[in-house]
Protein backbone atom coordinates (compact mmCIF):
# COMPACT_ATOMS: atom_id res chain seq x y z
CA UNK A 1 -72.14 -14.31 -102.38
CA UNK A 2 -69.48 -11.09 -102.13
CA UNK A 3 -71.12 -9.93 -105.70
CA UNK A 4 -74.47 -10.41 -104.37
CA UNK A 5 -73.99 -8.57 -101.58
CA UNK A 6 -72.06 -5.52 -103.32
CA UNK A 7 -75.01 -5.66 -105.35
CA UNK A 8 -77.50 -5.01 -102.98
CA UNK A 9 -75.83 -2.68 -100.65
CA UNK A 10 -74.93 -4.92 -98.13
CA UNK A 11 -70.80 -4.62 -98.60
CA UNK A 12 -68.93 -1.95 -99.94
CA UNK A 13 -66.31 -2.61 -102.70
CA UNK A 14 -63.50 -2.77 -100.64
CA UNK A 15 -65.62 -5.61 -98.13
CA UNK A 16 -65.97 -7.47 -101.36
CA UNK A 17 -62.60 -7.49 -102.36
CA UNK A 18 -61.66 -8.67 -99.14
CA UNK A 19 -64.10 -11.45 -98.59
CA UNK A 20 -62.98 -12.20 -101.73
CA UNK A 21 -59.45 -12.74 -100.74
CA UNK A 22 -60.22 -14.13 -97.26
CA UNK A 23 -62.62 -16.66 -99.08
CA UNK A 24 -61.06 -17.47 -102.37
CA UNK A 25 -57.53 -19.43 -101.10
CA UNK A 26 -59.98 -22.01 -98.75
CA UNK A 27 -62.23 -22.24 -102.16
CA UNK A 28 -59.63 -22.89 -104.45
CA UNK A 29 -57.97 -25.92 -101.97
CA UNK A 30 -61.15 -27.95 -101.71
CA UNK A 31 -62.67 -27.82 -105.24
CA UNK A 32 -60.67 -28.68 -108.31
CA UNK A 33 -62.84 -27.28 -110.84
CA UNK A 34 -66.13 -25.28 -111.75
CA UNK A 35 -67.83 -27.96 -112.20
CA UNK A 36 -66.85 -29.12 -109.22
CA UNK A 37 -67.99 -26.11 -107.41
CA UNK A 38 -71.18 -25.74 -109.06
CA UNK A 39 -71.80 -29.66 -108.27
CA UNK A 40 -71.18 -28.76 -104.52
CA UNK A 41 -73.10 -25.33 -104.86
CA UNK A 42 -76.13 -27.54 -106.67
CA UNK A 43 -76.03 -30.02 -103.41
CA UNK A 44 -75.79 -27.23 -100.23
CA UNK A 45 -78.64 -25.44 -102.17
CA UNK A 46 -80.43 -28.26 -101.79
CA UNK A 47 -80.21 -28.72 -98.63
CA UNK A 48 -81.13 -25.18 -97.59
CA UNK A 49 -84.01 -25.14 -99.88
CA UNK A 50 -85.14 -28.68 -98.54
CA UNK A 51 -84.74 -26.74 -94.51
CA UNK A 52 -86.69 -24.30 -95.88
CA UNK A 53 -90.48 -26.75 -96.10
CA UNK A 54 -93.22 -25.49 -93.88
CA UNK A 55 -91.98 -22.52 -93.25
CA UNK A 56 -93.41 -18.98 -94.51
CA UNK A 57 -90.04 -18.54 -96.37
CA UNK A 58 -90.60 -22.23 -98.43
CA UNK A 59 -91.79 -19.73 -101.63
CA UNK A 60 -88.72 -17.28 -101.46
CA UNK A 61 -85.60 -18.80 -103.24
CA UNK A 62 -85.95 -19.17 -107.15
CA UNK A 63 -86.94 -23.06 -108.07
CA UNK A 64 -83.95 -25.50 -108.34
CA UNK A 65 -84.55 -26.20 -111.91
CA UNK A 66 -83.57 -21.92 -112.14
CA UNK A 67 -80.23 -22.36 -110.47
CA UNK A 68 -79.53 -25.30 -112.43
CA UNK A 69 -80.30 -24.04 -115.35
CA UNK A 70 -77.44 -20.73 -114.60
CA UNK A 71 -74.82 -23.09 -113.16
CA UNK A 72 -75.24 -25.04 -116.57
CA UNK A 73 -74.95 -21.85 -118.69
CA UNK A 74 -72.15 -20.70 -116.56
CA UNK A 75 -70.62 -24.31 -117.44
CA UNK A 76 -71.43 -24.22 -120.94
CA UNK A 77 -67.99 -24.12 -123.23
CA UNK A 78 -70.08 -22.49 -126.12
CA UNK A 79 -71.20 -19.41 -123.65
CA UNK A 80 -68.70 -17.12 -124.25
CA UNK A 81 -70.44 -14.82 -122.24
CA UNK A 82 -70.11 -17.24 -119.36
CA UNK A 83 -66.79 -16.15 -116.92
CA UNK A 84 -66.32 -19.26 -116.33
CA UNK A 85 -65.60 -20.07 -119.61
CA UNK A 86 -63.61 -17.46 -120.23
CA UNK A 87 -61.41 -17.62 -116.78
CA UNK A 88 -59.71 -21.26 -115.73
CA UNK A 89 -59.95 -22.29 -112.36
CA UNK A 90 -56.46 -21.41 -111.17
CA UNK A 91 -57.30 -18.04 -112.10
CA UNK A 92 -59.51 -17.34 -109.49
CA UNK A 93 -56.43 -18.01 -107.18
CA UNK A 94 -55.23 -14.48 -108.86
CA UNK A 95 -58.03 -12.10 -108.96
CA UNK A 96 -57.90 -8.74 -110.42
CA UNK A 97 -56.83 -6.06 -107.28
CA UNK A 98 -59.34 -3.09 -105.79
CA UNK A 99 -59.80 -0.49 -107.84
């Protein structure tokens, strides 16, 4: 959500980085893995999406099947693109400091 949001304008980098480090520490203490994560990610998604029927916004996130399908390539060991192949777990406990 903090890249998302530097993305689009919404934070600058230094409110990234320190989302980041405000968020990251609670993260890392209730999920043991990625695929953990993802798993949980996968099920609150859900929900929202599933809050979102019969209203005018019920069209606007991407499809489940779409968020699925880039949790599993970011899960995939053979996607060496993927940073969560690349990176273990812990290491999001020790992320790279500001620029």
């Amino acid at each position: 959500m903090s890249r998302r949001g530097f993305g689009c304008g919404l934070l600058d980098e230094a409110d990234a980085w320190t989302a980041l480090k405000n968020i990251v520490p609670s993260v890392v203490g209730k999920y043991g893995s990625w695929r953990e994560y993802a798993d949980h990610y996968l099920l609150g998604r859900k929900v929202w999406q599933d809050g979102l029927r019969g209203t005018p916004d019920a069209g606007f996130p991407a499809p489940q099947a779409q968020a699925d399908a880039h949790l599993r390539a970011l899960l995939d060991p053979a996607n060496r693109a993927s940073p969560w192949s690349r990176a273990p777990w812990n290491t999001i406990s020790h992320p790279d400091r500001a620029r």
